[in-house]
PDB file of N, CA and C in Angstrom:
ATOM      1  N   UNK A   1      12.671 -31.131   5.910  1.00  0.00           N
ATOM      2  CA  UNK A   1      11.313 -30.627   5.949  1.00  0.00           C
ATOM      3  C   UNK A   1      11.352 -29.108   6.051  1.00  0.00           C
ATOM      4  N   UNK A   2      10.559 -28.443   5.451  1.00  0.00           N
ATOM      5  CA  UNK A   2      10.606 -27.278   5.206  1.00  0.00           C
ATOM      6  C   UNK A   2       9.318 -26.295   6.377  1.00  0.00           C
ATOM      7  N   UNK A   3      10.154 -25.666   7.514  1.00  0.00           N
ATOM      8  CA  UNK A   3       9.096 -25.078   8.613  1.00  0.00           C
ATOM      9  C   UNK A   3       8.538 -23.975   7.988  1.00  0.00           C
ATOM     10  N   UNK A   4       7.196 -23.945   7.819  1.00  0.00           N
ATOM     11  CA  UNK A   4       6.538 -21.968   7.162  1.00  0.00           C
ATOM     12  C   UNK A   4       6.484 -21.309   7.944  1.00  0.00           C
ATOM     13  N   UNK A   5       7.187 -21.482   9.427  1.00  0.00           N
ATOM     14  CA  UNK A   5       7.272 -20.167  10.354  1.00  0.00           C
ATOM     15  C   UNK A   5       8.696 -19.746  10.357  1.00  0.00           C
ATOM     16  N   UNK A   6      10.012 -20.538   9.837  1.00  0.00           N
ATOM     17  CA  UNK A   6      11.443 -20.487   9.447  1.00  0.00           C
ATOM     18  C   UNK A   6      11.609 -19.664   8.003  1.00  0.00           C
ATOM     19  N   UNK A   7      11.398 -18.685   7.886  1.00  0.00           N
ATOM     20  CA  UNK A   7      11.714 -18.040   6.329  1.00  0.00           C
ATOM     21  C   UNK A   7      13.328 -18.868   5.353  1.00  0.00           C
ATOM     22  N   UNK A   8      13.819 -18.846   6.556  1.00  0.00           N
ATOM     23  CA  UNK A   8      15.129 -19.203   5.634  1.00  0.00           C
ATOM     24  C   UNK A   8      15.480 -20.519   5.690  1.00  0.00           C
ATOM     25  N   UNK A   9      14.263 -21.606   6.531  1.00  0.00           N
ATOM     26  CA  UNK A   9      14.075 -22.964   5.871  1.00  0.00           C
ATOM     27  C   UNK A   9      13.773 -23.257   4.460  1.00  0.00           C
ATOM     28  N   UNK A  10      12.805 -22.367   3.962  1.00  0.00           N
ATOM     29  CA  UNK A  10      12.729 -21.874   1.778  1.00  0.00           C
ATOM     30  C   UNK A  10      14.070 -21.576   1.291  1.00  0.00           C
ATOM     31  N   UNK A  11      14.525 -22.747   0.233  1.00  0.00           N
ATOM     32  CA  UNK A  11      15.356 -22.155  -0.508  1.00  0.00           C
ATOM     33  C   UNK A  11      15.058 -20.960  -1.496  1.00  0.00           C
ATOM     34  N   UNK A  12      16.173 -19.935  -1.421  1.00  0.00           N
ATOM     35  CA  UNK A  12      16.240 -18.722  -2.089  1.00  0.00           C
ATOM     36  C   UNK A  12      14.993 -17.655  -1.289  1.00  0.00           C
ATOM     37  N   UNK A  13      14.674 -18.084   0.096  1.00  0.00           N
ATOM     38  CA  UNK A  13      14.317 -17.123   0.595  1.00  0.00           C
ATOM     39  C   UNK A  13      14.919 -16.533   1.729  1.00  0.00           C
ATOM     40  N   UNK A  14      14.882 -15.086   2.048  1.00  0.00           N
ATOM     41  CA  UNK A  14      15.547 -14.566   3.471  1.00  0.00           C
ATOM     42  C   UNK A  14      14.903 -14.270   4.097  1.00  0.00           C
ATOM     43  N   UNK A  15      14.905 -14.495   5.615  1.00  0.00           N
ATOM     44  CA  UNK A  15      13.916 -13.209   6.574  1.00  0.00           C
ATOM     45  C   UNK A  15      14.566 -11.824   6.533  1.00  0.00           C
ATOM     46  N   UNK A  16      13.916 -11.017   6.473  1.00  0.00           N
ATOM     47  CA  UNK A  16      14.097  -9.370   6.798  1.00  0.00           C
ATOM     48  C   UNK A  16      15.051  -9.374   7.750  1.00  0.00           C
ATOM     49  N   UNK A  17      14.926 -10.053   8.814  1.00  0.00           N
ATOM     50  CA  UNK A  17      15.818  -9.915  10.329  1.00  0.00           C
ATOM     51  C   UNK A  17      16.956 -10.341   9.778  1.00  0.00           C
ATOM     52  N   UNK A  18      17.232 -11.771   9.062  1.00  0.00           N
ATOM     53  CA  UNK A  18      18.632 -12.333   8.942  1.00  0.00           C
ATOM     54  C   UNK A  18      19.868 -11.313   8.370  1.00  0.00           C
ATOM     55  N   UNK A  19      19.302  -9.938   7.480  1.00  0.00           N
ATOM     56  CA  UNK A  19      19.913  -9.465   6.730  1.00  0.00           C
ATOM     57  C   UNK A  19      20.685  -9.837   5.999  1.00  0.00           C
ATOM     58  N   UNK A  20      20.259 -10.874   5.228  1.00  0.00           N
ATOM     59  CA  UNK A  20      20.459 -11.298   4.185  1.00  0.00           C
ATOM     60  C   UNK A  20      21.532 -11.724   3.526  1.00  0.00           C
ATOM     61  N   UNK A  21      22.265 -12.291   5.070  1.00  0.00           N
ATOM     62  CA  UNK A  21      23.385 -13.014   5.081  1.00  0.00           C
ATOM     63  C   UNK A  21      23.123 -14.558   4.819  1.00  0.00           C
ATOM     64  N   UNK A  22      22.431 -15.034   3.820  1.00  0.00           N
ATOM     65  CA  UNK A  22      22.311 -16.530   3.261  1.00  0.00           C
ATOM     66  C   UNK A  22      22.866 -17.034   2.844  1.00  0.00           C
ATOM     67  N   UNK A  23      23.559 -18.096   2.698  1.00  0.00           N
ATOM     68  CA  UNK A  23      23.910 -19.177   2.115  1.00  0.00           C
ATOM     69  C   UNK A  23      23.269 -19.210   0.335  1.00  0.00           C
ATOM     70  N   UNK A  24      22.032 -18.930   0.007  1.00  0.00           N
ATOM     71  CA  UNK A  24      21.186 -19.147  -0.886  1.00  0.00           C
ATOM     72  C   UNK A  24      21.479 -17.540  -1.566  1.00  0.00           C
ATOM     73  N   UNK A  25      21.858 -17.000  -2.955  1.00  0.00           N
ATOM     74  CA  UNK A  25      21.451 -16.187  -3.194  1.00  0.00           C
ATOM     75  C   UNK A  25      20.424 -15.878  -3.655  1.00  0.00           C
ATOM     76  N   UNK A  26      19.674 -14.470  -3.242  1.00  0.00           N
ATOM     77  CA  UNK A  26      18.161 -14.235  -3.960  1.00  0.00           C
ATOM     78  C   UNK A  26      18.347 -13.237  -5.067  1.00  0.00           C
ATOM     79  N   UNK A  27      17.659 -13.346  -5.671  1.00  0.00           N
ATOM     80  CA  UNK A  27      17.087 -12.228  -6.852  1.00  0.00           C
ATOM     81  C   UNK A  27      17.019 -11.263  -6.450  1.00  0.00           C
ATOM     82  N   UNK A  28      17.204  -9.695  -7.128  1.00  0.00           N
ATOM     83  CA  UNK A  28      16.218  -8.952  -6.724  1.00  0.00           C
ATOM     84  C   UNK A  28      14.632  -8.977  -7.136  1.00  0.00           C
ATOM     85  N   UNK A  29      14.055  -7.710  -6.042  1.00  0.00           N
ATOM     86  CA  UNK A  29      12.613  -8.142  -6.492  1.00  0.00           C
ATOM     87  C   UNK A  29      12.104  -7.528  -8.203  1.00  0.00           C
ATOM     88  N   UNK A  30      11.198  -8.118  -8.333  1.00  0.00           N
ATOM     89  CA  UNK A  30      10.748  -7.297  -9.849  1.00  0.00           C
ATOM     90  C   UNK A  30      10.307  -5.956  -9.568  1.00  0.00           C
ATOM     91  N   UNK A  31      10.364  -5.272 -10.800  1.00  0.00           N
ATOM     92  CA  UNK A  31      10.496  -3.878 -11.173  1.00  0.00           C
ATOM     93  C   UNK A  31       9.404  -3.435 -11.940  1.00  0.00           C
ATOM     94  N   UNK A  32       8.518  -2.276 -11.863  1.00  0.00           N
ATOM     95  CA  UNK A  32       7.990  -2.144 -12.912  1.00  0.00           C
ATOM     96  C   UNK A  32       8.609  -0.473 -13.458  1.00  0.00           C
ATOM     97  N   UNK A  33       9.183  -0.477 -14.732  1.00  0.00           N
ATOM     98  CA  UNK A  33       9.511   1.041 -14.813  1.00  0.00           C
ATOM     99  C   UNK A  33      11.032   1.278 -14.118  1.00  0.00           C
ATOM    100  N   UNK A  34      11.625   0.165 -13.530  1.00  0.00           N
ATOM    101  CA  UNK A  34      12.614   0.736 -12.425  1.00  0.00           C
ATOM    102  C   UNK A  34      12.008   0.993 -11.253  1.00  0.00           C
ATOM    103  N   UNK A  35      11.020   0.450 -10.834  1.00  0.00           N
ATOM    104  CA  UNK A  35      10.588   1.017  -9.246  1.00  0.00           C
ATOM    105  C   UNK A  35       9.980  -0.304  -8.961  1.00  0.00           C
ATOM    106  N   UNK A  36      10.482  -0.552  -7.781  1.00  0.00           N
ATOM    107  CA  UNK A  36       9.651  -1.668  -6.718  1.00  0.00           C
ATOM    108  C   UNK A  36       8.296  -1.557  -6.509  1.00  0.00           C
ATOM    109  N   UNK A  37       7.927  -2.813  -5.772  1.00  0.00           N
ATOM    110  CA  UNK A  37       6.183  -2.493  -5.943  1.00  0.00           C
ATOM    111  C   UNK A  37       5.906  -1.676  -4.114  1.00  0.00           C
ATOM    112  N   UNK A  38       7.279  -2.107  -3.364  1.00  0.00           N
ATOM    113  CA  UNK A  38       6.951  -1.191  -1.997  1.00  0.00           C
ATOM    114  C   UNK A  38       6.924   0.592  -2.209  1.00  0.00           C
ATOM    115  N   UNK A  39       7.627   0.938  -3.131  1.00  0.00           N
ATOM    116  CA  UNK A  39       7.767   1.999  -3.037  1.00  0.00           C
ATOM    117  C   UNK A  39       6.787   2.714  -4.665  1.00  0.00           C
ATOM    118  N   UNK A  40       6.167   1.777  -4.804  1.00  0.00           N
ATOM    119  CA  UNK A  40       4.989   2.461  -6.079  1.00  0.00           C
ATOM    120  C   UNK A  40       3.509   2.391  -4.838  1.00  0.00           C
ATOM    121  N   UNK A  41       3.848   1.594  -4.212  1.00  0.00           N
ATOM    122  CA  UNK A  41       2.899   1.277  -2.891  1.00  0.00           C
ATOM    123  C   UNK A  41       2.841   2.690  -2.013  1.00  0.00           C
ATOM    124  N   UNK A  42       3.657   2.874  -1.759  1.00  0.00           N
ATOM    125  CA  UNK A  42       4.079   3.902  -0.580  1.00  0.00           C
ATOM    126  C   UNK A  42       4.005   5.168  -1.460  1.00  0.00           C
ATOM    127  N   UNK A  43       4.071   5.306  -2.940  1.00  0.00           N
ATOM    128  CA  UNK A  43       3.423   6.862  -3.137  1.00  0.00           C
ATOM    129  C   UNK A  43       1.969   6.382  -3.651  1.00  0.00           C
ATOM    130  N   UNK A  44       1.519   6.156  -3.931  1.00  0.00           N
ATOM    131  CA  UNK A  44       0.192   6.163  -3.649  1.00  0.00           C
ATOM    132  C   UNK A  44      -0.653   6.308  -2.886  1.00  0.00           C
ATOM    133  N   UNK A  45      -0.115   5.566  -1.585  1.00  0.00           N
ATOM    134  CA  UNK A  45      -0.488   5.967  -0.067  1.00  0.00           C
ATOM    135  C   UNK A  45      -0.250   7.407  -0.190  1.00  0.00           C
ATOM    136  N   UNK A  46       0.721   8.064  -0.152  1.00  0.00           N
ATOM    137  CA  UNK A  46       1.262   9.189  -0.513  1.00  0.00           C
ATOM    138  C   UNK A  46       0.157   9.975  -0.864  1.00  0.00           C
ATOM    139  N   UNK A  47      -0.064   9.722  -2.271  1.00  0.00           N
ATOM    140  CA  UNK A  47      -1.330  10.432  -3.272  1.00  0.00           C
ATOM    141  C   UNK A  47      -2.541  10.611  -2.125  1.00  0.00           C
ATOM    142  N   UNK A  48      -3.190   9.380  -1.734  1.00  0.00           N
ATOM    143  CA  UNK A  48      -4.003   9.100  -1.251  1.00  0.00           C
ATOM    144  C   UNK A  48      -3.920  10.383  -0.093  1.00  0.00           C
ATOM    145  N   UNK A  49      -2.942   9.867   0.705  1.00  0.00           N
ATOM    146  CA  UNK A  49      -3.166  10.691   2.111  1.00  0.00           C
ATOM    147  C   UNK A  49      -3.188  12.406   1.784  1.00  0.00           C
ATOM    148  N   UNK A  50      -2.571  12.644   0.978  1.00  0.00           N
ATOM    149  CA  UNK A  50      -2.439  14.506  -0.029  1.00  0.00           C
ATOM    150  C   UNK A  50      -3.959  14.154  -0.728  1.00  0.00           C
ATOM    151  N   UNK A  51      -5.105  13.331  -0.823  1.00  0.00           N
ATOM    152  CA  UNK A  51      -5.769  13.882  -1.330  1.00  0.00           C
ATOM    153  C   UNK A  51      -6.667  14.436   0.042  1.00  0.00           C
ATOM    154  N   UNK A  52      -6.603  13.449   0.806  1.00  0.00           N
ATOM    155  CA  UNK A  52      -7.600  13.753   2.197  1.00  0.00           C
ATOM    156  C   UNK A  52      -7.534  14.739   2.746  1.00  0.00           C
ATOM    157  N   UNK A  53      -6.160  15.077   2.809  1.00  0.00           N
ATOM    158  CA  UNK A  53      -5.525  16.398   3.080  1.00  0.00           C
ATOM    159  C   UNK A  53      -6.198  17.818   2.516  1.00  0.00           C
ATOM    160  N   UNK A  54      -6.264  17.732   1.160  1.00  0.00           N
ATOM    161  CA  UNK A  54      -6.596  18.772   0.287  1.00  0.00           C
ATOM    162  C   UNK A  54      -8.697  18.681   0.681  1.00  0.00           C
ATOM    163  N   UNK A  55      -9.123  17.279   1.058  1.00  0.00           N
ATOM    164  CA  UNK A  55     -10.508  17.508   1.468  1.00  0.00           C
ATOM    165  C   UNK A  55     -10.523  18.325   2.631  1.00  0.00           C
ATOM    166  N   UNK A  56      -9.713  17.678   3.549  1.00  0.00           N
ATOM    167  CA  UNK A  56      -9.824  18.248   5.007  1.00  0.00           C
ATOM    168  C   UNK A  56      -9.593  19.883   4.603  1.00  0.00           C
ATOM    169  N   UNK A  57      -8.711  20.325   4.247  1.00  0.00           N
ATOM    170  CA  UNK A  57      -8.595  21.726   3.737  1.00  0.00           C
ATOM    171  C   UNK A  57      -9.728  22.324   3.086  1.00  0.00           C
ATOM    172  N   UNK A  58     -10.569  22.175   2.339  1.00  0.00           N
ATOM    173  CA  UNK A  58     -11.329  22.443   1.763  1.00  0.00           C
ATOM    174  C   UNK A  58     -13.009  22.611   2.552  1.00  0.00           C
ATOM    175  N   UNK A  59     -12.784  21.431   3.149  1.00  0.00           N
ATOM    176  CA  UNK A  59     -13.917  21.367   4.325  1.00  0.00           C
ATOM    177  C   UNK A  59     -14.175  22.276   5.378  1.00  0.00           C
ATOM    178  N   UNK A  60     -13.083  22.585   5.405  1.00  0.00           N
ATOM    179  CA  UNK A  60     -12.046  24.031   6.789  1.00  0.00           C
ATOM    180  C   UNK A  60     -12.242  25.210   6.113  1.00  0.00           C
ATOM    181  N   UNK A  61     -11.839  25.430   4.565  1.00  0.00           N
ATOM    182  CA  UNK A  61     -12.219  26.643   4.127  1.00  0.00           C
ATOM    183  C   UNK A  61     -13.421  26.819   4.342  1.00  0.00           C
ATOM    184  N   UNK A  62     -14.572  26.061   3.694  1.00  0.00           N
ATOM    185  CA  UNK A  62     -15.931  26.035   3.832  1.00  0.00           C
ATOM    186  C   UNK A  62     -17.003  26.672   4.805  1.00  0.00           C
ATOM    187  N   UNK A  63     -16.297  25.930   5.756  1.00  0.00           N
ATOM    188  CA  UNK A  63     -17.009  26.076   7.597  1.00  0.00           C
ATOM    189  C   UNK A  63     -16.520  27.678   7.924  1.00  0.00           C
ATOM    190  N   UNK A  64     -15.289  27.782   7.642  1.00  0.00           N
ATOM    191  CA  UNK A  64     -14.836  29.077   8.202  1.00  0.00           C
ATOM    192  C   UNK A  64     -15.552  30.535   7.541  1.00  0.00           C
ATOM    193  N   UNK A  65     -15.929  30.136   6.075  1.00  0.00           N
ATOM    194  CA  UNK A  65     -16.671  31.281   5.148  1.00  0.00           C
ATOM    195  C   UNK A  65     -15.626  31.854   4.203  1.00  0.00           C
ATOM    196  N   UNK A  66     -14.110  31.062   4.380  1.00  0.00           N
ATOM    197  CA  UNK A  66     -12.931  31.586   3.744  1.00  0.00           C
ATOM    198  C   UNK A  66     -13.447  31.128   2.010  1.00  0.00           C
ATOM    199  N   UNK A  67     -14.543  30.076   1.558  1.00  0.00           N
ATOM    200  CA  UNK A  67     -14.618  30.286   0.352  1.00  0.00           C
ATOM    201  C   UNK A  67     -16.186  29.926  -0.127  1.00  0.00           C
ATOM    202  N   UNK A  68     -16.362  29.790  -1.019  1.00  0.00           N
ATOM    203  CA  UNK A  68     -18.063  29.609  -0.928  1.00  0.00           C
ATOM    204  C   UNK A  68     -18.467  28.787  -2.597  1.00  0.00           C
ATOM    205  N   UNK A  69     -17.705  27.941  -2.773  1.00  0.00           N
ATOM    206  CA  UNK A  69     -17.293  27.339  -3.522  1.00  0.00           C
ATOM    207  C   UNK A  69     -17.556  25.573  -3.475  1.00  0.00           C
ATOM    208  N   UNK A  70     -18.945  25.402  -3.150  1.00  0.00           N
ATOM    209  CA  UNK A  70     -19.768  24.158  -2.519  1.00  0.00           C
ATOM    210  C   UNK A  70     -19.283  23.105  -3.397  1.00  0.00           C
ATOM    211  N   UNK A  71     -19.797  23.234  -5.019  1.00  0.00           N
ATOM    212  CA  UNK A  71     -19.217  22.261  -5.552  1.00  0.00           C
ATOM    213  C   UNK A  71     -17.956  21.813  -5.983  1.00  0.00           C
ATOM    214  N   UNK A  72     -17.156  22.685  -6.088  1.00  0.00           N
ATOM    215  CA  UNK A  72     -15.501  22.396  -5.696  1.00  0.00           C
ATOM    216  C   UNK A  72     -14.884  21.697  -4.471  1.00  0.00           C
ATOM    217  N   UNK A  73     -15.645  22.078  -3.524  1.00  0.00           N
ATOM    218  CA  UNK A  73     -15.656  21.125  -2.330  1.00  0.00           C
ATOM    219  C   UNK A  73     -15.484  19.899  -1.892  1.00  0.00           C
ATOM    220  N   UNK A  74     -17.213  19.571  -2.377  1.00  0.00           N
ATOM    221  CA  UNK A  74     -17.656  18.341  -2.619  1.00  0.00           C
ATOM    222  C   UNK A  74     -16.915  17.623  -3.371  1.00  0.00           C
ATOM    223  N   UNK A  75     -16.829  18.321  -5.078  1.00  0.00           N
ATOM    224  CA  UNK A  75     -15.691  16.919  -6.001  1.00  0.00           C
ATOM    225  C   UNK A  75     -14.269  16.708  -5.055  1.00  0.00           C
ATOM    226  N   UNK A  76     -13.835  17.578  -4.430  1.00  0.00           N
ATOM    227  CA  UNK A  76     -12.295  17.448  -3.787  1.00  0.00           C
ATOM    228  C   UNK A  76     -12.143  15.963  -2.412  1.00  0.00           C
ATOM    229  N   UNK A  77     -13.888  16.381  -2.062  1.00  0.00           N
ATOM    230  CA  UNK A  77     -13.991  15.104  -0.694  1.00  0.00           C
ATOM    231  C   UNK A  77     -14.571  13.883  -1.567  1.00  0.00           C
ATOM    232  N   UNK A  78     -15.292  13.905  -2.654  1.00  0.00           N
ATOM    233  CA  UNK A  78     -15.750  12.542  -3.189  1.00  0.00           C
ATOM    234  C   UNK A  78     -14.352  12.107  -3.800  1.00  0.00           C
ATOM    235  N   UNK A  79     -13.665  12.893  -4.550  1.00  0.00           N
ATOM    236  CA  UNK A  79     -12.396  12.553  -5.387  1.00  0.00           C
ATOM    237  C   UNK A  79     -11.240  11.519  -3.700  1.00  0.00           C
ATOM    238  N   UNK A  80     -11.088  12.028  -2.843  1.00  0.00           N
ATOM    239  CA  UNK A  80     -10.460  11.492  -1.834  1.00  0.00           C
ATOM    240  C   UNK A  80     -10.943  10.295  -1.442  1.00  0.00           C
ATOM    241  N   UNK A  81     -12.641  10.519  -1.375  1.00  0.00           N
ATOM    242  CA  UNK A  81     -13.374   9.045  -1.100  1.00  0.00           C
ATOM    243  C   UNK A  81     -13.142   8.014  -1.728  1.00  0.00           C
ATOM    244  N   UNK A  82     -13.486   8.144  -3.136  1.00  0.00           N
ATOM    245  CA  UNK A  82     -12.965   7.355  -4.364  1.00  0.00           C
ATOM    246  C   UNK A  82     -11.483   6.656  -4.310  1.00  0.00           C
ATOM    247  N   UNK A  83     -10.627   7.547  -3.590  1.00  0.00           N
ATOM    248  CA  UNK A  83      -9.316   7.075  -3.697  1.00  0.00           C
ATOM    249  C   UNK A  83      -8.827   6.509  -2.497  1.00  0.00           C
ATOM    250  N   UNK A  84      -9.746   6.748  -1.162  1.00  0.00           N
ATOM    251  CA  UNK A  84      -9.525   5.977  -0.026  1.00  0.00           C
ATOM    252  C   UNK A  84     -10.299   4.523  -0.376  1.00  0.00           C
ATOM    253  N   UNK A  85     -11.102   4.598  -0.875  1.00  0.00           N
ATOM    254  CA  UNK A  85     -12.357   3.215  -0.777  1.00  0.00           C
ATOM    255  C   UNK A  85     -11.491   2.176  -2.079  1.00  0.00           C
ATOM    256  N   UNK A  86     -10.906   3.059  -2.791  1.00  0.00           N
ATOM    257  CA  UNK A  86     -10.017   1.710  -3.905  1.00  0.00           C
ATOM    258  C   UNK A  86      -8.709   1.017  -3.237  1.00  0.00           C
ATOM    259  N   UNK A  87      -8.403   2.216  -2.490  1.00  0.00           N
ATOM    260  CA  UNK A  87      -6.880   1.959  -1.406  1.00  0.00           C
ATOM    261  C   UNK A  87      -7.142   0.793  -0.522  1.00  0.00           C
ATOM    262  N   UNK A  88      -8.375   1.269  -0.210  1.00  0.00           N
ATOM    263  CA  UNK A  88      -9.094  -0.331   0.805  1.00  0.00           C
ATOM    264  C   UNK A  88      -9.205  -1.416  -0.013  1.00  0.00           C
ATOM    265  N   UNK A  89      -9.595  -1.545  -1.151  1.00  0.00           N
ATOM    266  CA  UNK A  89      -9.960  -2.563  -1.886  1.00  0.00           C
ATOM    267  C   UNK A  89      -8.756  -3.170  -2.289  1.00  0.00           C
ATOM    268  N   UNK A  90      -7.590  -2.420  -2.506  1.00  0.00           N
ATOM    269  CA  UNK A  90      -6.450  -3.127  -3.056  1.00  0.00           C
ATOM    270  C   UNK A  90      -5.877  -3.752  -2.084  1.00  0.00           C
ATOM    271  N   UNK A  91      -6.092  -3.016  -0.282  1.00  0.00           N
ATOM    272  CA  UNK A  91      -5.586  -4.050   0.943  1.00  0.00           C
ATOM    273  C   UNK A  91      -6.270  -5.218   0.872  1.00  0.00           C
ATOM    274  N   UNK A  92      -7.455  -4.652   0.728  1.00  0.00           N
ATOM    275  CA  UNK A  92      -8.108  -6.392   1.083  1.00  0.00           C
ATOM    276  C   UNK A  92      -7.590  -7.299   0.304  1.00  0.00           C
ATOM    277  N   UNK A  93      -7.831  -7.078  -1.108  1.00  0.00           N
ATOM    278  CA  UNK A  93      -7.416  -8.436  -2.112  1.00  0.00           C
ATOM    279  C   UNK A  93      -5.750  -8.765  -1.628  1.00  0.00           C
ATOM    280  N   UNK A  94      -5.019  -7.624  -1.490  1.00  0.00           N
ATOM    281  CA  UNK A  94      -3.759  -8.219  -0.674  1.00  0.00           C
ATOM    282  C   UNK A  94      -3.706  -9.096   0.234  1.00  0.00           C
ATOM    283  N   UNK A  95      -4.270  -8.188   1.282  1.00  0.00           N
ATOM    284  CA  UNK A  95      -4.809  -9.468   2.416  1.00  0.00           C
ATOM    285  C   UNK A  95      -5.417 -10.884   2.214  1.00  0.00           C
ATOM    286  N   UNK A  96      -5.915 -10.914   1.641  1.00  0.00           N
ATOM    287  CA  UNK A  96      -6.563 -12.262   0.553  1.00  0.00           C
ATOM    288  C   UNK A  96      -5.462 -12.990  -0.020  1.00  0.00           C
ATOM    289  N   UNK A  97      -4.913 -12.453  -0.532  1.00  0.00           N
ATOM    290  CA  UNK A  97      -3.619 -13.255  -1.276  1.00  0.00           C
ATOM    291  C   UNK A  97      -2.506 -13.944  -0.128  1.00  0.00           C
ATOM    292  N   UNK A  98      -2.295 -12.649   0.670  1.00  0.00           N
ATOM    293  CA  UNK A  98      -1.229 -13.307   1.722  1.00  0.00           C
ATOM    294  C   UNK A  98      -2.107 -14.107   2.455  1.00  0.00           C
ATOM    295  N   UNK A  99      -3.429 -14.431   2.876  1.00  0.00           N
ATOM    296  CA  UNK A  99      -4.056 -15.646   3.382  1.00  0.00           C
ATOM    297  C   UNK A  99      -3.781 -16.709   2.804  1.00  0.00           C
ATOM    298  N   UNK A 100      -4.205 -16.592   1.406  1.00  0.00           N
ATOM    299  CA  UNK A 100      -4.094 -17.909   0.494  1.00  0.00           C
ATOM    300  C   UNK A 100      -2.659 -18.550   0.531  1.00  0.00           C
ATOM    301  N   UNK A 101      -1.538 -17.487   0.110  1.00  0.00           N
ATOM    302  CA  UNK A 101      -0.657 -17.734   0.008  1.00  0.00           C
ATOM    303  C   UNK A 101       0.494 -19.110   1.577  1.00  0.00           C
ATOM    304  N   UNK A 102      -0.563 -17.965   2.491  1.00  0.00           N
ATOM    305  CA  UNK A 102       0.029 -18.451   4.107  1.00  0.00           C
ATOM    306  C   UNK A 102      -1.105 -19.919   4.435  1.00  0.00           C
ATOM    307  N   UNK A 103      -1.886 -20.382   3.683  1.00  0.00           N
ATOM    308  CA  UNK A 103      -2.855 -21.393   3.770  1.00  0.00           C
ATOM    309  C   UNK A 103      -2.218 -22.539   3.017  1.00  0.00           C
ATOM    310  N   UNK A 104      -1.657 -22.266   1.956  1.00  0.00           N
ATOM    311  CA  UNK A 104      -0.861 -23.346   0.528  1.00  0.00           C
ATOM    312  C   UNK A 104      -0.094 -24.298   1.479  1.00  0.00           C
ATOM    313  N   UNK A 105      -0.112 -25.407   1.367  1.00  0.00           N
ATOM    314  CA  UNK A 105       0.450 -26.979   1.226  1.00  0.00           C
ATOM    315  C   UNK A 105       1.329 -26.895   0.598  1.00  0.00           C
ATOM    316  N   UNK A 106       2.774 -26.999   1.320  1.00  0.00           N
ATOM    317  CA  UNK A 106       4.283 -27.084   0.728  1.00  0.00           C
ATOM    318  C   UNK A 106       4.365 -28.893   0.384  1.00  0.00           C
TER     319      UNK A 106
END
């Protein structure tokens, strides 16, 4: 019987912890381009957090009188918004998936 709280009760799966000393060999993971999806994940976050950055900066110039440049501003904090509020949207449906996924009948 196969436990879903035992990772390495799944054949061809490992837990992170076991280090991946199995019995079962696994695959590597898929690629897109040569790059994993953790680390196409993690610059985007990347992107994301350098854009907030460049708002917060911009917001700071503003207040201080260092520039006077309103609508440059604004596109720099909506452009960040835009890219925080899709960043959310792609967790959730993640989150969604690993529900479904952690809900499925072995």
């Amino acid at each position: 019987m196969i436990d879903p709280l035992n990772l390495n009760s799944i054949p061809g799966i490992t837990s992170p912890l076991s280090g991946g000393n199995s019995a079962t060999p696994t695959s590597p993971a898929p690629t897109v381009n040569g790059r994993d999806f953790k680390s196409f994940l993690m610059d985007r976050l990347s992107e994301v957090n350098q854009l907030q950055k460049q708002a917060d900066e911009g917001v700071r110039r503003l207040m201080t009188g260092q520039t006077d440049h309103v609508a440059e501003v604004l596109g720099t904090v909506k452009k960040a918004e835009i890219a925080f509020s899709l960043l959310m949207e792609i967790r959730n449906k993640l989150m969604d998936a690993y529900t479904e996924i952690r809900q499925m009948r072995v």
